[in-house]
N, C-alpha and C. Protein backbone atom coordinates (compact mmCIF):
# COMPACT_ATOMS: atom_id res chain seq x y z
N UNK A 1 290.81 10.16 110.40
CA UNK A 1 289.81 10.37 111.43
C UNK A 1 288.98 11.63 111.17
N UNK A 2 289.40 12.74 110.45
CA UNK A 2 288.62 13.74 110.07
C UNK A 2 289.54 14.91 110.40
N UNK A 3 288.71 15.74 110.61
CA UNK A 3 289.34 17.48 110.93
C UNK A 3 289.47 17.12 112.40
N UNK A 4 290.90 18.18 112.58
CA UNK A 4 290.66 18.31 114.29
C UNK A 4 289.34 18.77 114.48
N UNK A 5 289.24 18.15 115.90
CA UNK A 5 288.27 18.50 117.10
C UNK A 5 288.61 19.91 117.81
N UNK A 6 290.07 19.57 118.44
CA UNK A 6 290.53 20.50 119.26
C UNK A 6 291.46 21.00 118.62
N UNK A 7 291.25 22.48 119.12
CA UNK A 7 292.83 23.29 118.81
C UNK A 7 293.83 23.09 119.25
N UNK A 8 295.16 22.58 118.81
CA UNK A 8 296.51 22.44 119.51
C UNK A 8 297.07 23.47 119.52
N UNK A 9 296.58 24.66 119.35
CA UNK A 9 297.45 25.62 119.84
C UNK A 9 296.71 26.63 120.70
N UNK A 10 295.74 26.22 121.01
CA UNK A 10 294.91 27.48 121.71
C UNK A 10 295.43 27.27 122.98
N UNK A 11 295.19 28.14 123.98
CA UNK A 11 295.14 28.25 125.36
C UNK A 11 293.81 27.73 125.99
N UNK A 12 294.34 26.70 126.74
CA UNK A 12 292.91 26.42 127.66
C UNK A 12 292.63 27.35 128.84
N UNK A 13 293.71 27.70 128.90
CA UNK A 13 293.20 28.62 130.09
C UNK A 13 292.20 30.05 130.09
N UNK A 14 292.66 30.54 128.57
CA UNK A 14 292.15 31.34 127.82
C UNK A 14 290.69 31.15 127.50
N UNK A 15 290.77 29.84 126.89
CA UNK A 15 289.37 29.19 126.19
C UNK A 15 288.03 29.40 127.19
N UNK A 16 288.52 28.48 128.39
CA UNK A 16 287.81 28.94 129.78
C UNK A 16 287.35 30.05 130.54
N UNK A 17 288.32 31.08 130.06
CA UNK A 17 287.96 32.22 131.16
C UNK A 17 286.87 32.91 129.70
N UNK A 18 287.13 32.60 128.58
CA UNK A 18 286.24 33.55 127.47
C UNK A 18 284.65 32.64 127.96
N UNK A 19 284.95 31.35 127.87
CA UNK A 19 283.36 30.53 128.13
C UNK A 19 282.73 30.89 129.27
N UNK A 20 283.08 31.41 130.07
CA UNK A 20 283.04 31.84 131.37
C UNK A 20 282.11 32.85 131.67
N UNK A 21 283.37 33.87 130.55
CA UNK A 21 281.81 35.06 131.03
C UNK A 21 281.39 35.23 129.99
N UNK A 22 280.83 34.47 128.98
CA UNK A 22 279.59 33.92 128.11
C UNK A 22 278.61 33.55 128.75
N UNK A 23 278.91 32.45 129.44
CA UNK A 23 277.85 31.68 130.47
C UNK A 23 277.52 32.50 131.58
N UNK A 24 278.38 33.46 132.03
CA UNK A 24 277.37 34.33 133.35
C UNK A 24 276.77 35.17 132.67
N UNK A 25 277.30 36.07 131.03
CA UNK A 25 275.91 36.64 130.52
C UNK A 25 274.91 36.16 129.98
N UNK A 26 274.71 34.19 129.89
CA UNK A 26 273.71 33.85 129.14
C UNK A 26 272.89 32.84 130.56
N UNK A 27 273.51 33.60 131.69
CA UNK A 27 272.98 32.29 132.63
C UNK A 27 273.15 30.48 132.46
N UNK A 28 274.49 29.99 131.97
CA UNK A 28 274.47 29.08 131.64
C UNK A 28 275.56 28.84 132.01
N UNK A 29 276.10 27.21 132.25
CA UNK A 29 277.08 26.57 132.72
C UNK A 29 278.07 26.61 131.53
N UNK A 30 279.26 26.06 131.98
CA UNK A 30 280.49 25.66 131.39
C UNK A 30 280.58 24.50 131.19
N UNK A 31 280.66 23.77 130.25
CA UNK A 31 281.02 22.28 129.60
C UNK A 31 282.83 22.08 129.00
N UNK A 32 283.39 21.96 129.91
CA UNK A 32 284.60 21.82 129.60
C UNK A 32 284.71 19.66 128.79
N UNK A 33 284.98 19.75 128.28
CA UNK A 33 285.56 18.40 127.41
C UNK A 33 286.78 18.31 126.99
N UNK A 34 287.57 17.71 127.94
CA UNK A 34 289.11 17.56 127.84
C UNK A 34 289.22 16.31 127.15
N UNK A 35 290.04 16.30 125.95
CA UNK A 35 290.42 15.58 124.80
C UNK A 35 291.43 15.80 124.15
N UNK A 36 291.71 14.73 122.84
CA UNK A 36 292.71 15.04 121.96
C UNK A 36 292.12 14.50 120.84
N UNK A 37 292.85 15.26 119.70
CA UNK A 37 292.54 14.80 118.17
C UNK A 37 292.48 13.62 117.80
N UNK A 38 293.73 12.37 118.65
CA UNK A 38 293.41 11.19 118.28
C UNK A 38 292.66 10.53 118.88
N UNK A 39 291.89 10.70 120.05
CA UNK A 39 291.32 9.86 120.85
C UNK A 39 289.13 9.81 119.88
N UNK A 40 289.62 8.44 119.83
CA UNK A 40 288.03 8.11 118.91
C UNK A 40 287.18 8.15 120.11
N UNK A 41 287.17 8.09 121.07
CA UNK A 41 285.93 8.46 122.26
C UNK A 41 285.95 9.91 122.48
N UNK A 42 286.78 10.44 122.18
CA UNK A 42 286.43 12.29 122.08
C UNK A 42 285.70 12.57 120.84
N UNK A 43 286.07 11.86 119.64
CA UNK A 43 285.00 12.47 118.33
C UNK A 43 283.72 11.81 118.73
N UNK A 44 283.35 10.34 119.16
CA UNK A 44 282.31 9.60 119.33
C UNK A 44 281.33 10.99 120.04
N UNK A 45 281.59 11.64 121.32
CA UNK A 45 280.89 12.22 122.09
C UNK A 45 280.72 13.61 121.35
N UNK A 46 281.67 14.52 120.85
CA UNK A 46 281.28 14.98 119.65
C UNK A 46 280.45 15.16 118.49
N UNK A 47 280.17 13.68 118.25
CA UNK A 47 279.22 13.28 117.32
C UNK A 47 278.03 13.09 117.93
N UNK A 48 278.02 12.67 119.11
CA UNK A 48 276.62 13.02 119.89
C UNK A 48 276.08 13.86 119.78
N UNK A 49 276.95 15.21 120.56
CA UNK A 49 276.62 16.55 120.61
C UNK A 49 276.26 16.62 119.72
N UNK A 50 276.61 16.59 118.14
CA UNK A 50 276.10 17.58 117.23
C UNK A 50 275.11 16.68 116.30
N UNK A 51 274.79 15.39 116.47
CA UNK A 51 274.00 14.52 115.22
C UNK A 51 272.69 14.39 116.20
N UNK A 52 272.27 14.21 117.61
CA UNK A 52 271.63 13.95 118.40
C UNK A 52 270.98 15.19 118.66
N UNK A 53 269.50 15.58 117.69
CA UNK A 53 268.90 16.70 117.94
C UNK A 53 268.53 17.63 119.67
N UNK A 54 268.24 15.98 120.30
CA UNK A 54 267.99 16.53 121.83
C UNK A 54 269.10 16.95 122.65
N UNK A 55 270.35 16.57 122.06
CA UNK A 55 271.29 16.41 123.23
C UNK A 55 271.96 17.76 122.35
N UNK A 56 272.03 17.85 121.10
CA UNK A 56 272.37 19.25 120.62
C UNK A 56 271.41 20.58 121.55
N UNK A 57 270.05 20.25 121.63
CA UNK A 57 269.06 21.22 122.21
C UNK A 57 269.35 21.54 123.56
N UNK A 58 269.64 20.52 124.26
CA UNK A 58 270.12 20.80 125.54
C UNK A 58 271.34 21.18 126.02
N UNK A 59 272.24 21.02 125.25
CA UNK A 59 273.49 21.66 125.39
C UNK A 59 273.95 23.25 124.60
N UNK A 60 272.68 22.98 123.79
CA UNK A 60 272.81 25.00 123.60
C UNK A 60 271.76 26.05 124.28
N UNK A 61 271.03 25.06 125.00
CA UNK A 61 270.30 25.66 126.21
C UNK A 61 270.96 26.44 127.12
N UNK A 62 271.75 25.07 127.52
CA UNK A 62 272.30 25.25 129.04
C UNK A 62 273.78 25.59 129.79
N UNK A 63 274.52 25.12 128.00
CA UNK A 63 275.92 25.37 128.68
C UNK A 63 276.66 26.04 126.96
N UNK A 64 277.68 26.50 127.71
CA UNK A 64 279.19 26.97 126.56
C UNK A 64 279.93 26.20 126.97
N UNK A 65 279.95 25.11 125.51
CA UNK A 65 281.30 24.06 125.21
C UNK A 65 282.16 24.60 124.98
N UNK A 66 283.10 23.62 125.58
CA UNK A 66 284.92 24.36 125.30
C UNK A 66 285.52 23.18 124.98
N UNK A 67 286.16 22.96 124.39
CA UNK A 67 286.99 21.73 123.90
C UNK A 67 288.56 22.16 124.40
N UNK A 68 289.11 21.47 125.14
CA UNK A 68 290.16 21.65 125.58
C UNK A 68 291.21 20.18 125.10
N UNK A 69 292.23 20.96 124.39
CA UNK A 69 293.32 20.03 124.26
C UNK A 69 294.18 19.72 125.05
N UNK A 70 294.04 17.78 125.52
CA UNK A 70 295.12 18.11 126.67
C UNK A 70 296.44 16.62 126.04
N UNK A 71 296.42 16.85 125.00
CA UNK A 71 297.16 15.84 124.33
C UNK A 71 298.41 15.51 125.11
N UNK A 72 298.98 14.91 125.31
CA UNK A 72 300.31 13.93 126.18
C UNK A 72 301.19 13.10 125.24
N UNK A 73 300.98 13.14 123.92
CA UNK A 73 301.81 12.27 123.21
C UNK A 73 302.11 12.98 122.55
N UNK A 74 303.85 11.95 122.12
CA UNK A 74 305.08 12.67 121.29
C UNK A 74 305.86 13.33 122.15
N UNK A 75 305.41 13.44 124.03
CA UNK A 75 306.44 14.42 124.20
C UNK A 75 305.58 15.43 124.96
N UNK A 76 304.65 15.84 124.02
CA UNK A 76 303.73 17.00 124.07
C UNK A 76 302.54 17.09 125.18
N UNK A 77 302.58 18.17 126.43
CA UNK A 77 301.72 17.97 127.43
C UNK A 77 301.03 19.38 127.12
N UNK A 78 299.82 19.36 126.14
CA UNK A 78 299.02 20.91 125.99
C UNK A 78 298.27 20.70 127.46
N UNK A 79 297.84 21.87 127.98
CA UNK A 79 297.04 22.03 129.10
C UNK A 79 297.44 21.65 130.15
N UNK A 80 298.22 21.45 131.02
CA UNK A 80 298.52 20.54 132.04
C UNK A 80 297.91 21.56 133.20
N UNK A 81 297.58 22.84 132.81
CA UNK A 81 297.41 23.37 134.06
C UNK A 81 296.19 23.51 133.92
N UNK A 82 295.32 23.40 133.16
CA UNK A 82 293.96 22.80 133.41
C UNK A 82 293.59 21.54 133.96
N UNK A 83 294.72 20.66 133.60
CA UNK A 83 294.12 19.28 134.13
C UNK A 83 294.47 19.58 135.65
N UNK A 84 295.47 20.47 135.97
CA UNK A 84 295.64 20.18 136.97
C UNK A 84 294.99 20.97 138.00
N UNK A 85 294.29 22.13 137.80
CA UNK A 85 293.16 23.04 138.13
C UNK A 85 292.11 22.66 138.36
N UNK A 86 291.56 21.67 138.06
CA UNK A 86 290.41 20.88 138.35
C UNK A 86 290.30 19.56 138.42
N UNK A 87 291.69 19.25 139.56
CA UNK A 87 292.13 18.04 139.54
C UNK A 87 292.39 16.70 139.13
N UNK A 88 293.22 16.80 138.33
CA UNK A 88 293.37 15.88 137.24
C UNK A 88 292.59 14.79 136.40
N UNK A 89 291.36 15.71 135.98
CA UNK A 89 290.39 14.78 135.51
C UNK A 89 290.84 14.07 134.44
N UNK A 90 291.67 13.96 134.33
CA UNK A 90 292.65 13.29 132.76
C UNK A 90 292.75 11.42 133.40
N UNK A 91 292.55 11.76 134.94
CA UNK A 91 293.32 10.61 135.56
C UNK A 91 292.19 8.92 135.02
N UNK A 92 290.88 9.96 134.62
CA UNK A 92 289.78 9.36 134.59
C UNK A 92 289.60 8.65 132.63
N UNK A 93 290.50 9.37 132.04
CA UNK A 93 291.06 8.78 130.90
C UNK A 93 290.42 9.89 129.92
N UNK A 94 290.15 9.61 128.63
CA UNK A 94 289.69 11.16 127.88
C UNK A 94 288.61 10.24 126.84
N UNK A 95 287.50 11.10 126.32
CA UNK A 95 287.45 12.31 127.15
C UNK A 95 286.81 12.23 128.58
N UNK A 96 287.18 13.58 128.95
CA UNK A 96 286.60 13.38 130.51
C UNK A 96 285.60 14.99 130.38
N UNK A 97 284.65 15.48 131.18
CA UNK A 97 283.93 16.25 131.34
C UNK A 97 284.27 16.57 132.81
N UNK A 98 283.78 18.29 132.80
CA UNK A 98 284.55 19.02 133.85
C UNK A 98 282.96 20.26 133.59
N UNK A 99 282.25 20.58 134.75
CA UNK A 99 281.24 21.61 134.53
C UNK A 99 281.26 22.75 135.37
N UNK A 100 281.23 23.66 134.68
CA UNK A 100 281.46 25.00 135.75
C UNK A 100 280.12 25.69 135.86
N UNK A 101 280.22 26.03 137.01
CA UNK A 101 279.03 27.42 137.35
C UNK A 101 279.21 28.73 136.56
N UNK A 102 278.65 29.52 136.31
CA UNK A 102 279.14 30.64 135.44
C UNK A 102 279.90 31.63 136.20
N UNK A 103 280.27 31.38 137.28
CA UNK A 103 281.56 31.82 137.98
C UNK A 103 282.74 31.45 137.98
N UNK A 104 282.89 30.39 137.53
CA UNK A 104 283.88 29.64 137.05
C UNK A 104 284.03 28.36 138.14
N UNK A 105 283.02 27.86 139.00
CA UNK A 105 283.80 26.93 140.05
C UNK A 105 282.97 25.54 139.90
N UNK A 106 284.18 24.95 139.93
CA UNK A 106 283.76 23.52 139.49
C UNK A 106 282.88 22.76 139.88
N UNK A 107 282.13 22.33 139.42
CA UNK A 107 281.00 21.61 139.55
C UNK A 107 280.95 20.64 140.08
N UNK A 108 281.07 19.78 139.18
CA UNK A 108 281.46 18.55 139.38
C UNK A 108 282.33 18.05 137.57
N UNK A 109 282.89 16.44 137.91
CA UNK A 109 283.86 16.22 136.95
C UNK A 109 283.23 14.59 136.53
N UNK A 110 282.62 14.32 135.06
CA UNK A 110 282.39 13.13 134.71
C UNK A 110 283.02 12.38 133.74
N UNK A 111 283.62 11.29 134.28
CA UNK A 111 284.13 10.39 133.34
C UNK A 111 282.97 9.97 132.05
N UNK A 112 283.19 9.77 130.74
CA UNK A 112 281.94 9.90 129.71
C UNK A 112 282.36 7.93 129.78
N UNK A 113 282.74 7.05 129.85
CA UNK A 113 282.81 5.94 130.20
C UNK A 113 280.85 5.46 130.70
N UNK A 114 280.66 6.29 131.97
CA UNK A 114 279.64 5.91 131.97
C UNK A 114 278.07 6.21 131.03
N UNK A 115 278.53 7.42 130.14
CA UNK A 115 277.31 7.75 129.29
C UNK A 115 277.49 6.99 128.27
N UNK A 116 278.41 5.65 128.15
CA UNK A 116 278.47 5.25 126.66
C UNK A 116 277.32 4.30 126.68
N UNK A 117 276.80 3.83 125.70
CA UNK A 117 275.92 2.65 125.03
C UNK A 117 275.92 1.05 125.11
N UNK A 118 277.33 1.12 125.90
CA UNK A 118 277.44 -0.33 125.70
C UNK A 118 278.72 -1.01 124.40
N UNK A 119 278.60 -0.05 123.61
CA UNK A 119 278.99 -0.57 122.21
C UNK A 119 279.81 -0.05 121.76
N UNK A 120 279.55 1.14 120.52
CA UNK A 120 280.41 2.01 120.20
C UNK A 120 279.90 3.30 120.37
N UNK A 121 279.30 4.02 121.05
CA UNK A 121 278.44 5.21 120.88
C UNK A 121 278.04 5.67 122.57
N UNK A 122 278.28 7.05 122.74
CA UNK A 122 276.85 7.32 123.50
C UNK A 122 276.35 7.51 123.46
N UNK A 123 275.29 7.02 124.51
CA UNK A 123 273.87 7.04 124.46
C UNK A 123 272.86 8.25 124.76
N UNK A 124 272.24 8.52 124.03
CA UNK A 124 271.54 10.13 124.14
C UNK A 124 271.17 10.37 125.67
N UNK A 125 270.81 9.15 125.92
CA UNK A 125 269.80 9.67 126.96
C UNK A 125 270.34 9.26 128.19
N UNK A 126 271.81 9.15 128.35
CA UNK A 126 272.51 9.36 129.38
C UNK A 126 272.81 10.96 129.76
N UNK A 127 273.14 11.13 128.15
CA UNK A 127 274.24 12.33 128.45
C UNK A 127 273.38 13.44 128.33
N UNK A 128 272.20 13.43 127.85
CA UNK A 128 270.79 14.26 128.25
C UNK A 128 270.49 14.26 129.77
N UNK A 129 270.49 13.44 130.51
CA UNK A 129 270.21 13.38 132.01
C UNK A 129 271.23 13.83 132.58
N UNK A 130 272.68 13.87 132.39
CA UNK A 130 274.01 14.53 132.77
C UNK A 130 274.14 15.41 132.27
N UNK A 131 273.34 16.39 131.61
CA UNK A 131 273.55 17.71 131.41
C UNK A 131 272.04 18.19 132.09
N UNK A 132 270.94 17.49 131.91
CA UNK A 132 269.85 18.19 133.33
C UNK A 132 270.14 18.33 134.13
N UNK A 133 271.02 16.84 134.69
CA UNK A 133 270.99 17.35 136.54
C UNK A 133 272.33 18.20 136.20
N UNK A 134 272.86 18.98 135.87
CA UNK A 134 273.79 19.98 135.85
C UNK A 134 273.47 21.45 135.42
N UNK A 135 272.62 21.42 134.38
CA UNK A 135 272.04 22.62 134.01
C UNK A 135 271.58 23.50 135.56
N UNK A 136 271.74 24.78 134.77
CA UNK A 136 271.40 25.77 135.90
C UNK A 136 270.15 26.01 135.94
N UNK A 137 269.82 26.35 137.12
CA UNK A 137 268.30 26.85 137.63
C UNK A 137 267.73 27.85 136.75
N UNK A 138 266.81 27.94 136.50
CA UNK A 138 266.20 29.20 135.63
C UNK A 138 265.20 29.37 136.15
């Protein structure tokens, strides 16, 4: 499948509070993306972000991505107190999206189910309109 995505050993809780006050010194939101290494709809949206010139442009506009590992298999529960901090957006399947204010308070929480294409991919210009209406005021 490639290189990890996410770190399995980092701290999400950590990861968050550093994106945090990035985004209140750059005036910009928090893009939390809770995932795991094996899940092919976490690289798919990934590959958005970074092959999709507009949706790359708008997400280094407006927010600090955090990739949070919340892997559950083998045993292994990384993050649980993130999922469970912003109420178990895991419940919504992975990946799932979680957006913070640059204060840290939750936004709102989107299942990426609905930004997909139909097919195998999402679609730019969902997940371009789900990061406008979220982007912060300027």
């Amino acid at each position: 499948m490639g290189p990890d995505l996410y770190d399995t050993q980092a701290d999400g809780t950590a990861q968050i509070a550093a994106a945090v006050a990035k985004a209140k010194a750059e005036n910009k939101r928090v893009l939390v993306k809770l995932g795991a290494n094996w899940c092919i709809w976490c690289r798919r949206l990934s590959h958005t972000f970074e092959s999709d010139a507009a949706v790359a442009k708008a997400l280094q506009e407006n927010y600090v991505l955090v990739l949070v590992d919340v892997n559950h298999r083998h045993g292994k529960k990384r993050n649980d107190t993130v999922n469970d901090r912003y109420g178990n957006p895991m419940a919504q399947g992975l990946p799932v999206l979680v957006v913070l204010d640059a204060d840290g308070k939750q936004l709102t929480t989107q299942e990426t189910g609905a930004l997909e294409d139909g097919k195998s991919a999402h679609d730019p210009a969902k997940v371009i309109a789900f990061l406008q209406k979220w982007a912060a005021k300027r």
